[in-house]
N, C-alpha and C. Protein backbone atom coordinates (compact mmCIF):
# COMPACT_ATOMS: atom_id res chain seq x y z
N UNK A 1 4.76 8.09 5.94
CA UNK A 1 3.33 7.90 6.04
C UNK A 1 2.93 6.45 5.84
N UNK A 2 3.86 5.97 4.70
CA UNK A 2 3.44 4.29 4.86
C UNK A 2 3.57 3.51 6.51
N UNK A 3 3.85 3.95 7.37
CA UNK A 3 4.76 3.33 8.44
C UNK A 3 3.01 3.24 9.02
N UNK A 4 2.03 4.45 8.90
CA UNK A 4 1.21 5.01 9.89
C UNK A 4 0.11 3.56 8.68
N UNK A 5 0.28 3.78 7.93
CA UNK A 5 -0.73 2.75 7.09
C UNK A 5 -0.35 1.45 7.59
N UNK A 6 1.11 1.28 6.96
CA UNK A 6 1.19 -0.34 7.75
C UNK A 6 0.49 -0.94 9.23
N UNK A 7 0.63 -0.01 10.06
CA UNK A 7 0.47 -0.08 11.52
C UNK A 7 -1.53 -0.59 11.35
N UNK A 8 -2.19 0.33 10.71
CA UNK A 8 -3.28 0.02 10.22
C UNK A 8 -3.60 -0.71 9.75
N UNK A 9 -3.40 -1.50 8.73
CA UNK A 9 -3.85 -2.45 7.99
C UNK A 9 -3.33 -3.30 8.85
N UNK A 10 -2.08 -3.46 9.51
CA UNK A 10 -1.78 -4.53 10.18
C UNK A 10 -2.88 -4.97 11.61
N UNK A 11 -3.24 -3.97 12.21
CA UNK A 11 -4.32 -3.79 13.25
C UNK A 11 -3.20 -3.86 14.41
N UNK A 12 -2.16 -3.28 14.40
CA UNK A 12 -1.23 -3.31 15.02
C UNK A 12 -1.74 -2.84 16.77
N UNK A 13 -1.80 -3.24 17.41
CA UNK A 13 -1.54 -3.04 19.13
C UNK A 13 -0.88 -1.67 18.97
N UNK A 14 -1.45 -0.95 20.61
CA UNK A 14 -0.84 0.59 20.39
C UNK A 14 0.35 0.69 21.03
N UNK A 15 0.95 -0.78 21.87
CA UNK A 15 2.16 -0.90 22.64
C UNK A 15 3.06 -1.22 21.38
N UNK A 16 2.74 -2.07 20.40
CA UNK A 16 3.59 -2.28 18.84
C UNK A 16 3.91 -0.75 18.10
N UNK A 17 2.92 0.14 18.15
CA UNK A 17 3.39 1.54 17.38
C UNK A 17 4.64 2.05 18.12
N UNK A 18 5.59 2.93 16.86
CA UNK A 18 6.38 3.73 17.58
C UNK A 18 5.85 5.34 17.00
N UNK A 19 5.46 5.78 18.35
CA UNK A 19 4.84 7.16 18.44
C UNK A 19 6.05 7.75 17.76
N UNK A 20 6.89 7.69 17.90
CA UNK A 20 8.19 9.00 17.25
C UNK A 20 8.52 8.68 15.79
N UNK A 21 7.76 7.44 14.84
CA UNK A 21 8.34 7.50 13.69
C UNK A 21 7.26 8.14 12.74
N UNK A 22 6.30 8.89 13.42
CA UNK A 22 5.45 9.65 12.54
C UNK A 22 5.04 11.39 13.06
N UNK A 23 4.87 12.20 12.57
CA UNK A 23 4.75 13.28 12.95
C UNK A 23 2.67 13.74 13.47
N UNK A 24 2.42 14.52 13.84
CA UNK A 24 0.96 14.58 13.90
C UNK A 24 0.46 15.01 12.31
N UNK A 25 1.60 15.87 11.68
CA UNK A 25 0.74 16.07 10.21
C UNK A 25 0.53 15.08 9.80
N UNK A 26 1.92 13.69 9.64
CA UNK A 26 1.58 13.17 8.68
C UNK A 26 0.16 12.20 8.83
N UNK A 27 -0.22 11.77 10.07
CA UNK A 27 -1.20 11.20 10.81
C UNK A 27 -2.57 12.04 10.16
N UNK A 28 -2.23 13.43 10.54
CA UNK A 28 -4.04 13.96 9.96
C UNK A 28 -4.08 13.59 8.29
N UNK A 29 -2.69 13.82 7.47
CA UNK A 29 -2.62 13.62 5.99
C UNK A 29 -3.26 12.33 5.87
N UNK A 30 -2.98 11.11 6.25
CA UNK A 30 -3.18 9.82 6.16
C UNK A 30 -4.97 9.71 6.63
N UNK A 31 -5.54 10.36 7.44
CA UNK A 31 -6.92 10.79 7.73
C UNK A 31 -7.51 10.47 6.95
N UNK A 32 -6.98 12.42 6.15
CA UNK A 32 -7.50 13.00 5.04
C UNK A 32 -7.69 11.67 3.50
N UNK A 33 -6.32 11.49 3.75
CA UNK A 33 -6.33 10.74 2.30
C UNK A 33 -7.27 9.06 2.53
N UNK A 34 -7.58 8.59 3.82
CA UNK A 34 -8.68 7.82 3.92
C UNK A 34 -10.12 7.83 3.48
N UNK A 35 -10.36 9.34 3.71
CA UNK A 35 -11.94 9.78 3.34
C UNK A 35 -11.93 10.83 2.02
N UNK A 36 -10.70 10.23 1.49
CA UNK A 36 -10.63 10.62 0.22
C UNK A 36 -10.49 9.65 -1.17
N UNK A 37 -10.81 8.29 -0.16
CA UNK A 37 -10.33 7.22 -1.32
C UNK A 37 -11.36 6.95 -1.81
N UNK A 38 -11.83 6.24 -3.06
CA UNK A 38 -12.81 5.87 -3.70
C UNK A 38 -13.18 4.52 -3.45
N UNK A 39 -14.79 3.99 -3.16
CA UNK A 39 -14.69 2.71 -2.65
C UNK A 39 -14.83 1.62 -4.00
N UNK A 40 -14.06 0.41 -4.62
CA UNK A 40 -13.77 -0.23 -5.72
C UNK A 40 -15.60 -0.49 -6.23
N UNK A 41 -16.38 -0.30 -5.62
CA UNK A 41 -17.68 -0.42 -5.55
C UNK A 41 -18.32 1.11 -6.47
N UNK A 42 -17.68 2.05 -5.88
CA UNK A 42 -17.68 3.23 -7.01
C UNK A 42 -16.88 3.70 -8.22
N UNK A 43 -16.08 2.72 -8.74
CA UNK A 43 -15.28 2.81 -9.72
C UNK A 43 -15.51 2.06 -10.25
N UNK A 44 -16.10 2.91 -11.24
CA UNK A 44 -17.32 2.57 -12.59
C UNK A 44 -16.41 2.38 -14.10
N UNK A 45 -15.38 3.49 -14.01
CA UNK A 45 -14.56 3.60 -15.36
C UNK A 45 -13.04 3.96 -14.99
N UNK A 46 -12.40 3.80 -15.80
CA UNK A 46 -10.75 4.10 -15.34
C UNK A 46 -10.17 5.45 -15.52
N UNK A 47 -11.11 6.35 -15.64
CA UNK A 47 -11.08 7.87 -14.88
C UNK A 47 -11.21 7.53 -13.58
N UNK A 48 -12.54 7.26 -12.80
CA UNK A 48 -12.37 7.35 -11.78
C UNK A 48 -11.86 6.46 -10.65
N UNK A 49 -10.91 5.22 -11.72
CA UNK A 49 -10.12 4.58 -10.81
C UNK A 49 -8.51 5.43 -10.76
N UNK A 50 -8.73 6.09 -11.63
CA UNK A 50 -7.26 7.07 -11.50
C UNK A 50 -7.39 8.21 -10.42
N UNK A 51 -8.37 7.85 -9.96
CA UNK A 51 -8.62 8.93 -8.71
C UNK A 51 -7.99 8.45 -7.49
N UNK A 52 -7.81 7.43 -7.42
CA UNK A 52 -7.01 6.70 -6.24
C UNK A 52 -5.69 6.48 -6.36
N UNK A 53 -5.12 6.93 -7.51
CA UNK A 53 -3.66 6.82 -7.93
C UNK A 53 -2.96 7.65 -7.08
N UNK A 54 -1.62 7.42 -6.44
CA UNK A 54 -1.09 8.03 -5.20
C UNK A 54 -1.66 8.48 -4.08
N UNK A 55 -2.98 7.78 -3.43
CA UNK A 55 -3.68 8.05 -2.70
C UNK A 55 -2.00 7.26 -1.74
N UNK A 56 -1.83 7.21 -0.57
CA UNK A 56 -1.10 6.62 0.18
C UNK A 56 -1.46 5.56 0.28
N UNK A 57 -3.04 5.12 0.97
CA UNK A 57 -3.83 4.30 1.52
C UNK A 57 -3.78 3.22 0.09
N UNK A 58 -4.32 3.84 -1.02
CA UNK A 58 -4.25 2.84 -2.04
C UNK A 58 -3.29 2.10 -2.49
N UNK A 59 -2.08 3.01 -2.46
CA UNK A 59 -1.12 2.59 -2.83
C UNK A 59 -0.08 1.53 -2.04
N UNK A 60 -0.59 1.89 -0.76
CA UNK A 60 0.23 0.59 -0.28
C UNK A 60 -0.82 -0.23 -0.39
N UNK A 61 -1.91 -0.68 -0.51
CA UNK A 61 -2.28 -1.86 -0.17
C UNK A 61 -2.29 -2.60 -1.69
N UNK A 62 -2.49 -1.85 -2.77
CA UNK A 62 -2.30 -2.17 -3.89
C UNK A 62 -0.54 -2.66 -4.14
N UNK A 63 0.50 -2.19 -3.51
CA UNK A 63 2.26 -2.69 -3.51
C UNK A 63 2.18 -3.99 -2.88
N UNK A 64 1.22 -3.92 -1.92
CA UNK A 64 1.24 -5.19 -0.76
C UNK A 64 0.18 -6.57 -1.51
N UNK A 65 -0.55 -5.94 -2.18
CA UNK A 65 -1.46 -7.66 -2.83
C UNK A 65 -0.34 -7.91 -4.15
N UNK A 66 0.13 -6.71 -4.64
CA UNK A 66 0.84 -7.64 -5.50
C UNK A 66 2.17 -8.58 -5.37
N UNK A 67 2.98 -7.58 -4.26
CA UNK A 67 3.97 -8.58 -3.43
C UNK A 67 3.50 -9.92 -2.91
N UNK A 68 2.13 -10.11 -2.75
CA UNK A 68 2.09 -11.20 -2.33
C UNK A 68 1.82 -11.66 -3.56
N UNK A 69 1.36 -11.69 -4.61
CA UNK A 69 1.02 -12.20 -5.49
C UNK A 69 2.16 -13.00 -5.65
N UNK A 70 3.15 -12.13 -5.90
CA UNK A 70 4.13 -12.67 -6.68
C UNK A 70 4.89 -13.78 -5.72
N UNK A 71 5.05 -13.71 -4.50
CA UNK A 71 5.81 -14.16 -3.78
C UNK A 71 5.10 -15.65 -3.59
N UNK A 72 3.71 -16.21 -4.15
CA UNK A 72 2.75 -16.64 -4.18
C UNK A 72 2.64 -17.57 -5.55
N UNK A 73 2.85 -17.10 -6.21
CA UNK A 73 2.53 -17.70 -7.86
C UNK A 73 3.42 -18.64 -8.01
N UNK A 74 2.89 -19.82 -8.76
CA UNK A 74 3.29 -20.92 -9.13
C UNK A 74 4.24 -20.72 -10.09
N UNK A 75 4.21 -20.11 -10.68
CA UNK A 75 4.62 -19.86 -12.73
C UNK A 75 6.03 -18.27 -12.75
N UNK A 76 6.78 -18.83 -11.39
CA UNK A 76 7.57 -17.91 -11.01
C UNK A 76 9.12 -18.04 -12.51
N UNK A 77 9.43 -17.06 -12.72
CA UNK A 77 10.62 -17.34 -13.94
C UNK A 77 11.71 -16.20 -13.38
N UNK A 78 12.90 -17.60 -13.24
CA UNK A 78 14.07 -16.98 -12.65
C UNK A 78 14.49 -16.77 -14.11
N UNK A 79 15.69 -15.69 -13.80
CA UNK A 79 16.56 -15.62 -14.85
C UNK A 79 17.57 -16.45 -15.02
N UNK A 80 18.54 -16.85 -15.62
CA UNK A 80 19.24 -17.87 -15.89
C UNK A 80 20.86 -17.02 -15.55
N UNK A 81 21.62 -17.83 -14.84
CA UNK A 81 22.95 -17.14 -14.55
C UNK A 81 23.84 -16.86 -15.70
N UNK A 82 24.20 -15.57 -16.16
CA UNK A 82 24.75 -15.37 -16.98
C UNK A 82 26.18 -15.57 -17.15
N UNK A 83 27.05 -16.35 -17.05
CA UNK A 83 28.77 -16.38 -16.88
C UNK A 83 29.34 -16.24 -18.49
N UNK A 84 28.85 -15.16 -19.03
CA UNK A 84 29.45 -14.61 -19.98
C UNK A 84 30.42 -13.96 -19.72
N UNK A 85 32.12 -14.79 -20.09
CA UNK A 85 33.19 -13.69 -20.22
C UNK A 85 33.91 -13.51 -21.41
């Protein structure tokens, strides 16, 4: 179902989709779970931001700002090579 979100958020061209890597359920699920998300404008308290928790829709775009975050940030900390023998 992420495949059908990516394609979306990306604004992907319908010659770029591949029709065979999604089924029609999972397409109506991904619908459903659109007009089921809460808009950040109505999330007043962190009850009802837990309402969007495993939404699909939320969840990737919430995996995707923080990947960029990180991939992004100045104040990045590698680990140090360990050659402990």
């Amino acid at each position: 179902m992420f495949r059908i979100v990516e394609y979306l958020y990306a604004g992907a061209d319908a010659s770029e989709v591949d029709f065979d890597s999604f089924t029609l359920d999972e397409l109506d699920y991904v619908y459903n779970e659109a007009h089921s998300l809460y808009s950040m404008e109505d999330i007043y308290d962190e009850e009802t931001e837990r309402a969007n928790w495993y939404n699909v829709i939320y969840e990737y775009v919430r995996s995707t700002q923080n990947i960029y975050t990180l991939l992004h940030s100045r104040k990045k900390q590698y680990a140090e090579e360990d050659d402990f023998i």
